[in-house]
Protein backbone atom coordinates (compact mmCIF):
# COMPACT_ATOMS: atom_id res chain seq x y z
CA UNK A 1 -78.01 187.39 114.53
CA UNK A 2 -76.75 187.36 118.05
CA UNK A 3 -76.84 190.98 118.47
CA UNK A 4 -80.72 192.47 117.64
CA UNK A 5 -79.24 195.91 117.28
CA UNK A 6 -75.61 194.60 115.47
CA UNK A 7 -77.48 193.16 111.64
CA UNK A 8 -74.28 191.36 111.00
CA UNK A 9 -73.22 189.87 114.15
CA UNK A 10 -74.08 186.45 112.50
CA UNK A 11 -74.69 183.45 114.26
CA UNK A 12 -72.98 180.76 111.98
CA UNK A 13 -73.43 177.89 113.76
CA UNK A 14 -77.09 178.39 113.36
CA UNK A 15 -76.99 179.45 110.21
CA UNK A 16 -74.61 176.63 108.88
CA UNK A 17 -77.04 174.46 110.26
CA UNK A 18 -79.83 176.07 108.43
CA UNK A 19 -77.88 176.04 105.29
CA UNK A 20 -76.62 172.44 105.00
CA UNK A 21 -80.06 171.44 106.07
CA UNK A 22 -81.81 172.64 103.64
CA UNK A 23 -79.21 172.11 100.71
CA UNK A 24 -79.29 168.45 102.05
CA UNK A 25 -83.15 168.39 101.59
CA UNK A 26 -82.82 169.68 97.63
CA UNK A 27 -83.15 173.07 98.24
CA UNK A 28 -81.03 175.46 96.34
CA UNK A 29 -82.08 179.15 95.94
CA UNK A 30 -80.40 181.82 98.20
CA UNK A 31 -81.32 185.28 98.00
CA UNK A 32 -79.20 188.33 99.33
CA UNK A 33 -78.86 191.85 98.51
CA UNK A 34 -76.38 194.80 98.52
CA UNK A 35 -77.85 196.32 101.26
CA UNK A 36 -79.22 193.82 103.62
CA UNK A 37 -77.69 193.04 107.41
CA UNK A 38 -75.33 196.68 106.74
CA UNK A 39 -74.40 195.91 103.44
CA UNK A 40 -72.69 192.48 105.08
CA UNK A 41 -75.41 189.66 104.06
CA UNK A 42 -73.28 188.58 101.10
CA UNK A 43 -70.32 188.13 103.01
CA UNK A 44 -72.53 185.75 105.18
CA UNK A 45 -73.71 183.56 101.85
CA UNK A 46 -69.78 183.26 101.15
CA UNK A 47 -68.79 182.10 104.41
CA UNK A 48 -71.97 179.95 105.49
CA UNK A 49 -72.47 178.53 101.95
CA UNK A 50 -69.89 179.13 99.48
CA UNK A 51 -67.03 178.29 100.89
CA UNK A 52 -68.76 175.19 102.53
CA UNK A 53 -70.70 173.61 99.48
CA UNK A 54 -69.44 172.63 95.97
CA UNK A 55 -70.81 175.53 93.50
CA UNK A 56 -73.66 173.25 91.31
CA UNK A 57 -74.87 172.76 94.86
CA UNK A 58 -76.29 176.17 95.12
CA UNK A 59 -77.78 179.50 93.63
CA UNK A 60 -76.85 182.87 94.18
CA UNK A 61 -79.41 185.72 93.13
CA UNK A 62 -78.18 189.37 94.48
CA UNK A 63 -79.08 192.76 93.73
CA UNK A 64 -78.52 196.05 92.39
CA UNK A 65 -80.57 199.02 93.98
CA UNK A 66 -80.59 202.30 91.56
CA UNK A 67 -81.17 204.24 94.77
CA UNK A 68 -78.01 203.97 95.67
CA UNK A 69 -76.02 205.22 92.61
CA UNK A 70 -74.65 208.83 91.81
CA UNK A 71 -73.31 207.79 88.61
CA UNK A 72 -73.54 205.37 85.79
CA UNK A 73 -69.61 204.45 86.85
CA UNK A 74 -70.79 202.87 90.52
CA UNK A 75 -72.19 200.26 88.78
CA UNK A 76 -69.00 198.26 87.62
CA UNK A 77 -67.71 198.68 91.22
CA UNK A 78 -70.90 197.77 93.09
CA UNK A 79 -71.42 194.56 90.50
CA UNK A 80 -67.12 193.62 91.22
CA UNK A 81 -67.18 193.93 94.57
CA UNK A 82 -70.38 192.00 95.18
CA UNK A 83 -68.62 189.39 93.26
CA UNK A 84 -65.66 189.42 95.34
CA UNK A 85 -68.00 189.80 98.77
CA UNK A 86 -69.95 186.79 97.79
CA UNK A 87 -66.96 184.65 96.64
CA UNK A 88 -68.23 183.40 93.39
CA UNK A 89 -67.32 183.87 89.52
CA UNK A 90 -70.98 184.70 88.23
CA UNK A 91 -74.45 184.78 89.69
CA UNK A 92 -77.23 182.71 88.62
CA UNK A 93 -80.14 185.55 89.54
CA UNK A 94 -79.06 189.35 89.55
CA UNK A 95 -81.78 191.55 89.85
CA UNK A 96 -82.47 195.92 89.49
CA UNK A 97 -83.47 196.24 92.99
CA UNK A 98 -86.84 197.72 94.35
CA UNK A 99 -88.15 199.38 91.20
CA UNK A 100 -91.07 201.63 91.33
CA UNK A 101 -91.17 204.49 89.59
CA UNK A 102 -88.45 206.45 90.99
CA UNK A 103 -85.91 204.28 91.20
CA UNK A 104 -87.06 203.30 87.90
CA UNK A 105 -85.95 206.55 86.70
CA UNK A 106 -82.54 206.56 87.91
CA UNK A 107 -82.30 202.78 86.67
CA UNK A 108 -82.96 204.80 83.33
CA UNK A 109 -80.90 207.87 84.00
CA UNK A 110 -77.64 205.58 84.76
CA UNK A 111 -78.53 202.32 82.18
CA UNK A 112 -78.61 200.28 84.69
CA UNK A 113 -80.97 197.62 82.73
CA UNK A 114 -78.12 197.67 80.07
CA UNK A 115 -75.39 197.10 82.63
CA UNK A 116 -77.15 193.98 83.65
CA UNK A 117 -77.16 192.95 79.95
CA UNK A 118 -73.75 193.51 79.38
CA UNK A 119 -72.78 191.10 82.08
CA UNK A 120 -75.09 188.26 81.52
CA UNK A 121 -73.05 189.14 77.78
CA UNK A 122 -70.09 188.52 79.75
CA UNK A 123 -71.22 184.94 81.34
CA UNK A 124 -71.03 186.91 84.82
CA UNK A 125 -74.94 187.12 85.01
CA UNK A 126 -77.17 183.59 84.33
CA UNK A 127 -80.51 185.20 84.61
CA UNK A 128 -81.29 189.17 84.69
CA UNK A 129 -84.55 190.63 86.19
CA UNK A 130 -86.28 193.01 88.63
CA UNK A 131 -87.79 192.93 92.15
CA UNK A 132 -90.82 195.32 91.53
CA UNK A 133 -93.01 197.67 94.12
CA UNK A 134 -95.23 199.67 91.89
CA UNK A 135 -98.28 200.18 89.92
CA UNK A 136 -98.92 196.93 87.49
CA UNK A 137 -99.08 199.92 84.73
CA UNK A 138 -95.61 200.90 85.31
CA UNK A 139 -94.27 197.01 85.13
CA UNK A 140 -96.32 196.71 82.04
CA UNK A 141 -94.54 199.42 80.46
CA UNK A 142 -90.94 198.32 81.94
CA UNK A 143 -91.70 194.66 80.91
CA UNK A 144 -92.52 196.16 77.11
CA UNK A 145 -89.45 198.08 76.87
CA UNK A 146 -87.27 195.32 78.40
CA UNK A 147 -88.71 192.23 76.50
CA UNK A 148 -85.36 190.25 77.29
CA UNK A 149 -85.67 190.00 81.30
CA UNK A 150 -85.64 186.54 82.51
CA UNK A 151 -87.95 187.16 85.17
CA UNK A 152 -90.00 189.21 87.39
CA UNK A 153 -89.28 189.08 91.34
CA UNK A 154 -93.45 190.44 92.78
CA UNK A 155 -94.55 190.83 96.14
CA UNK A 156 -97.24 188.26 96.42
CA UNK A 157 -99.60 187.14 99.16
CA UNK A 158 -102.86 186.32 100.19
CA UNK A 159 -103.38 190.22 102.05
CA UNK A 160 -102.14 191.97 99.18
CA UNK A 161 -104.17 189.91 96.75
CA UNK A 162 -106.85 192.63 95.48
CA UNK A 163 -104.87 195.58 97.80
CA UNK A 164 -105.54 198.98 96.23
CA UNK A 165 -101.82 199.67 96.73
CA UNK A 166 -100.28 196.75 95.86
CA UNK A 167 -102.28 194.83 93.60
CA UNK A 168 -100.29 191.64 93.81
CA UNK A 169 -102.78 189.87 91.39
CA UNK A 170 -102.92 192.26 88.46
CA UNK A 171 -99.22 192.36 88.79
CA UNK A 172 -99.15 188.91 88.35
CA UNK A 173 -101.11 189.31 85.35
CA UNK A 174 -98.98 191.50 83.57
CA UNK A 175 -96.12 189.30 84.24
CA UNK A 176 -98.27 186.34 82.66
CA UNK A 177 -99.14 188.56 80.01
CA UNK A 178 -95.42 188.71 78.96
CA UNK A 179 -94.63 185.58 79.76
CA UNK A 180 -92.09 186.14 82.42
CA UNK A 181 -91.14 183.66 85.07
CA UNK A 182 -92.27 184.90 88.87
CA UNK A 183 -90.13 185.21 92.19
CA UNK A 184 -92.53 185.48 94.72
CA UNK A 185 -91.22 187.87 97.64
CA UNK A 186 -93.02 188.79 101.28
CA UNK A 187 -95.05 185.58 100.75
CA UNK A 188 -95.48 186.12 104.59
CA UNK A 189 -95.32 189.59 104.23
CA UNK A 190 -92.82 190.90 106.33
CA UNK A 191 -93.92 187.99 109.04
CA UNK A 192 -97.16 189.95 109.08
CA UNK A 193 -98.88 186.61 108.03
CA UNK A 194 -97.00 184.21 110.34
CA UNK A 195 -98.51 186.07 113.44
CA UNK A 196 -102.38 186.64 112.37
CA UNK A 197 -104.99 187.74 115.08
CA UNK A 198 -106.08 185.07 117.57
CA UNK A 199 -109.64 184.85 115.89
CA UNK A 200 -108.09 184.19 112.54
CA UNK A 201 -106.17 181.44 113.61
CA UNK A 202 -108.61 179.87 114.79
CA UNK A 203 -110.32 179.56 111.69
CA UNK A 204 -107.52 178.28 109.75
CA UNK A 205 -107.10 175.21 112.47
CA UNK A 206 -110.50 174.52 111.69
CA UNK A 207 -109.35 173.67 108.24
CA UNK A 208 -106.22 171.75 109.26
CA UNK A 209 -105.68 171.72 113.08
CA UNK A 210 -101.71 170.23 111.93
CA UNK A 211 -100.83 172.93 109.42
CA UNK A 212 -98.75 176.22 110.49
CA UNK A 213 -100.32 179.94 110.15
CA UNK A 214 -97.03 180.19 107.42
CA UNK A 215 -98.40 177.58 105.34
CA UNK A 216 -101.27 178.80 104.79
CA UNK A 217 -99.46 181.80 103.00
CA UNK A 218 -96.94 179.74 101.09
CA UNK A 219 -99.40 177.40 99.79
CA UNK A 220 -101.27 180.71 98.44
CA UNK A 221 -98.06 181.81 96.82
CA UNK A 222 -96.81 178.88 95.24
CA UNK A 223 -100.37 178.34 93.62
CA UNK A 224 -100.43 181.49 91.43
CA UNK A 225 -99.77 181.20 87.63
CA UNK A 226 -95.89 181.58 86.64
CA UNK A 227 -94.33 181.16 89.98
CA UNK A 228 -90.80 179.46 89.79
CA UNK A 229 -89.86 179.97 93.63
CA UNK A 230 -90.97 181.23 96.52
CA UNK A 231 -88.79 183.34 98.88
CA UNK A 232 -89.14 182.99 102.81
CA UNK A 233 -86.95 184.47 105.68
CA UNK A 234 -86.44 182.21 108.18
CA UNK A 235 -83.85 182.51 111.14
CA UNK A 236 -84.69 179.09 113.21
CA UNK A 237 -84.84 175.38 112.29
CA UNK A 238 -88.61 175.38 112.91
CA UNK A 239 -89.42 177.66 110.22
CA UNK A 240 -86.95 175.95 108.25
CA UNK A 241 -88.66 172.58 108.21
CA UNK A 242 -92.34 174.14 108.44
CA UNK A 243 -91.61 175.75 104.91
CA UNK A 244 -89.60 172.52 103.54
CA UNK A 245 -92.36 170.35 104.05
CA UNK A 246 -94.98 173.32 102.86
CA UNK A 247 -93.06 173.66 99.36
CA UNK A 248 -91.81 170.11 98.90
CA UNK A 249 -95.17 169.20 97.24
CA UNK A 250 -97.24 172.16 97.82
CA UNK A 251 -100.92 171.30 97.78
CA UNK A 252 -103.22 173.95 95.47
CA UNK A 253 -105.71 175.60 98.17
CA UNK A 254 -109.33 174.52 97.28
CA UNK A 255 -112.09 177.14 96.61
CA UNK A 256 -112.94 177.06 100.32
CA UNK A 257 -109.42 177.13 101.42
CA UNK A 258 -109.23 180.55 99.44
CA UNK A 259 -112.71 181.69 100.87
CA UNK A 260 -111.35 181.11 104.50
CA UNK A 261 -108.09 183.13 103.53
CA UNK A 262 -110.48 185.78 102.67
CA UNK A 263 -112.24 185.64 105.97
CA UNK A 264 -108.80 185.94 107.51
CA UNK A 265 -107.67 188.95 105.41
CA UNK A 266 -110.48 190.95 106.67
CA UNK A 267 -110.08 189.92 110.01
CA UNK A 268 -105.94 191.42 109.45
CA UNK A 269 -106.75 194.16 107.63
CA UNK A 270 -109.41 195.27 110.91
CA UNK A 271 -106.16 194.51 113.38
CA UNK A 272 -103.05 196.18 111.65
CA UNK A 273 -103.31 199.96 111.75
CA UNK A 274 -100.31 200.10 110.29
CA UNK A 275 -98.95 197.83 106.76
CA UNK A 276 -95.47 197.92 107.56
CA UNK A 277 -93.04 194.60 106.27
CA UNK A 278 -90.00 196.11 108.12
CA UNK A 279 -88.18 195.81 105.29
CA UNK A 280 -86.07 198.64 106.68
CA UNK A 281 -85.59 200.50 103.54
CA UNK A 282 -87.28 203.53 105.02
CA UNK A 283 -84.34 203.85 107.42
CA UNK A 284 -81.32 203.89 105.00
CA UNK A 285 -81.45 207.57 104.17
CA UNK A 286 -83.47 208.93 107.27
CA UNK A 287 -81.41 212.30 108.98
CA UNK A 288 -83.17 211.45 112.01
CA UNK A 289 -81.92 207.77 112.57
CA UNK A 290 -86.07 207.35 113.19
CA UNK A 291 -86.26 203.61 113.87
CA UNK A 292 -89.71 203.52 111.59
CA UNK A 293 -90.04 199.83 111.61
CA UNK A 294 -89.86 199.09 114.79
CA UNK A 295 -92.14 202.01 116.11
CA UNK A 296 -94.54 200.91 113.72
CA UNK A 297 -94.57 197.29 114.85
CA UNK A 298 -94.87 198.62 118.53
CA UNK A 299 -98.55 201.40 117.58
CA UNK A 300 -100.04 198.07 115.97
CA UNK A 301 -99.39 196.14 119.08
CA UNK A 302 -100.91 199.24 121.17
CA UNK A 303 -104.02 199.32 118.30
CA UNK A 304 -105.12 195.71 118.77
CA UNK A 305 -105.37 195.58 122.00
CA UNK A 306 -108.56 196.43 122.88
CA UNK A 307 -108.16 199.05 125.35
CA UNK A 308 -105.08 200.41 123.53
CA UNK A 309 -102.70 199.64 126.57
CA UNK A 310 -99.02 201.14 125.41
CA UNK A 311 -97.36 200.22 129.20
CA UNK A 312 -95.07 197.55 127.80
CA UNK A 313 -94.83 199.53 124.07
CA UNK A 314 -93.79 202.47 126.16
CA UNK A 315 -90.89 200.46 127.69
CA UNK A 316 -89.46 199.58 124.14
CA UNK A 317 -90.41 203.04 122.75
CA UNK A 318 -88.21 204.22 125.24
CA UNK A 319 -85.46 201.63 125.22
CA UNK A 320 -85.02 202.67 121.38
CA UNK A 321 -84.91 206.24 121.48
CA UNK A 322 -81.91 205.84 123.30
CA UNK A 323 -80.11 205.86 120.85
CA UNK A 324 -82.21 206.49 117.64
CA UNK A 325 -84.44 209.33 116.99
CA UNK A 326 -88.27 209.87 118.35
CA UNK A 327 -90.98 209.81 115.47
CA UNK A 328 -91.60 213.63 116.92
CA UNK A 329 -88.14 214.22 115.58
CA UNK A 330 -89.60 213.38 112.05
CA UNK A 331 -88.72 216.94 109.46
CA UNK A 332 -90.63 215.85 106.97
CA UNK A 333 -88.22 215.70 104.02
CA UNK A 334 -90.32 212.38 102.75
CA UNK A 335 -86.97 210.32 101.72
CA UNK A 336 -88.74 207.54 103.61
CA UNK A 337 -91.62 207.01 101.54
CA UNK A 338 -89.68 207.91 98.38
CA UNK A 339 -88.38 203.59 98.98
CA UNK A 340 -91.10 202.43 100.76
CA UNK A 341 -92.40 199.10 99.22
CA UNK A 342 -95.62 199.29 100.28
CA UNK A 343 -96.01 203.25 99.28
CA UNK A 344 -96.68 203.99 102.83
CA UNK A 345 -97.68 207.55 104.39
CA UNK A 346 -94.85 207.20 106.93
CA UNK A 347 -94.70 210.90 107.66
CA UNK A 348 -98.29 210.86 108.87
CA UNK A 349 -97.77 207.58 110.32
CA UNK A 350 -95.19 208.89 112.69
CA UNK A 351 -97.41 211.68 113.47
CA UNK A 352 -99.44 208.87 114.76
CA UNK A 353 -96.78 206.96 116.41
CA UNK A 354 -95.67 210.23 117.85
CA UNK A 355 -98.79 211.27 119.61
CA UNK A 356 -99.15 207.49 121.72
CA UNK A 357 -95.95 207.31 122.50
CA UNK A 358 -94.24 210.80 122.68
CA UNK A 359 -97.07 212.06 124.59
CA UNK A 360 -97.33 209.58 127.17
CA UNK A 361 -97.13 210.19 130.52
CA UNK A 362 -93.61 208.86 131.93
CA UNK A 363 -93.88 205.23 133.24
CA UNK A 364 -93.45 205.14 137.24
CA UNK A 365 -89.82 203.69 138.49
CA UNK A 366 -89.35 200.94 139.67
């Protein structure tokens, strides 16, 4: 974007770029959403690739996210007008977005898993599935009562291997179990694994001095049973071509590859106070206009530094609240963590946020 605080001020030129780059390199698979960049990242695939690239030249997977819905009826006007914002007759990949067990419920409540199968009826769907943020219990259950999804979108990374929360490899399982394709999102989780700890770095260049942080984490995800593509946000031509060479031939990690990745998940998990992917979803329904991302990203930057400095957090902290609400201004109603991916105590984390950066002391002018 060319605007950090305007999500759909797009930069086209870059992005065009981007896009005909990697189309030109074999690369198909773009994935947007209803609600990304303020509800205006589809319009961006129809401009940047649609309109500029001959349809067998590219796949479109959006998304539906039950959250959203106060009636079963929303559906045919969400599913029409994404259509119409995205400038195509049908879409290759249309997925129930962020299921866990809430919006799981009003997926159930509405029929929104029979809405999906009424289209791909109607030719207007290719491929039906699910991006999933749960318990591998609950997608066992889902994946049993929907036997006829054509795949399974799972947040899957190194980190969140063997996490207690998100249990990326026993949700892998369960998809194997049933036989369904994988869609590997937050490979990088949330960037989180493109920017590891100095000492952890370090350690992977001993492995390969040449190879990026990122690869490291793509390699990982491409390497797991069932996985048919791996998602990656990327916003510059480095990242672009880092990841294009990564997946053009990805190389299975060897047993002390995965040992090192290990080492370097411990080292993570002892720097990050906080496991935010700024996803953003927290902020969609927040009364407070609490930028939660973004004042978690800055308490992890005060927490690994050593002797917790917060002078140039503080600057930020108090550039943003300018216009969005402090974490003191938190009430408590816990629609936040009702969406959050990564099942997050956000309410006590902005307790925490709140009492480094809402106590300070006021940073001397200049």
């Amino acid at each position: 974007v060319l605007d950090k605080n305007d999500p759909s001020s797009f930069d086209y030129e870059l992005i065009n770029k981007m896009v005909d780059t990697f189309i030109e390199n074999g690369f198909s698979y773009f994935d947007t959403a209803l609600t990304y960049h303020g509800s205006e990242s589809e319009t961006a695939i129809r401009e940047a690739v649609v309109k500029r690239h001959k349809r067998e030249d590219f796949t479109i997977a959006t998304k539906l996210p039950p959250r959203v819905l106060k009636n079963s009826t929303e559906q045919e006007e969400i599913f029409n007008e994404q259509l119409e914002k995205c400038g195509v007759d049908y879409f290759d990949y249309y997925l129930v977005h962020n299921i866990g067990i809430s919006s799981y419920a009003k997926a159930r409540e509405f029929g929104t898993f029979e809405f999906v199968r009424e289209k791909k009826r109607q030719g207007k769907i290719k491929n039906i599935g699910m991006s999933f943020h749960d318990k591998p219990e609950l997608l066992d259950e889902i994946l049993t009562l929907n036997p006829d999804l054509d795949f399974v979108q799972l947040q899957i990374n190194y980190y969140d291997w063997e996490s207690p929360s998100i249990q990326s490899r026993r949700c892998c399982e369960i998809a194997s179990k049933h036989n369904k394709p994988v869609i590997v999102m937050e490979p990088c989780k949330g960037g989180n694994l493109s920017a590891v700890p100095e000492e952890a770095e370090k350690m992977m260049k001993t492995y390969n001095n040449t190879a990026s942080v990122s690869s490291w984490a793509m390699r990982f995800a491409a390497q797991c049973d069932g996985v048919i593509m791996v998602l990656s946000g990327m916003n510059t031509m480095e990242q672009l071509y880092d990841n294009m060479k990564t997946l053009d031939n990805p190389k299975p990690l060897t047993n002390d590859e995965m040992e090192m990745l290990s080492k370097v998940s411990e080292i993570i998990s002892s720097n990050t106070a906080i496991d935010c992917t700024s996803c953003g979803y927290c902020m969609e329904g927040c009364p407070k206009n609490i930028a939660i991302p973004e004042y978690f990203h800055l308490y992890n930057e005060v927490k690994r530094d050593i002797e917790e400095r917060i002078t140039n957090q503080l600057v930020y902290y108090n550039n943003i609240i300018v216009s969005r609400g402090r974490a003191v201004e938190c009430i408590g109603c816990g629609k936040c963590e009702k969406v959050c991916p990564q099942h997050l105590s956000i309410k006590e984390h902005l307790k925490q946020v709140s009492s480094v950066f809402d106590d300070a002391p006021a940073l001397p002018s200049r």
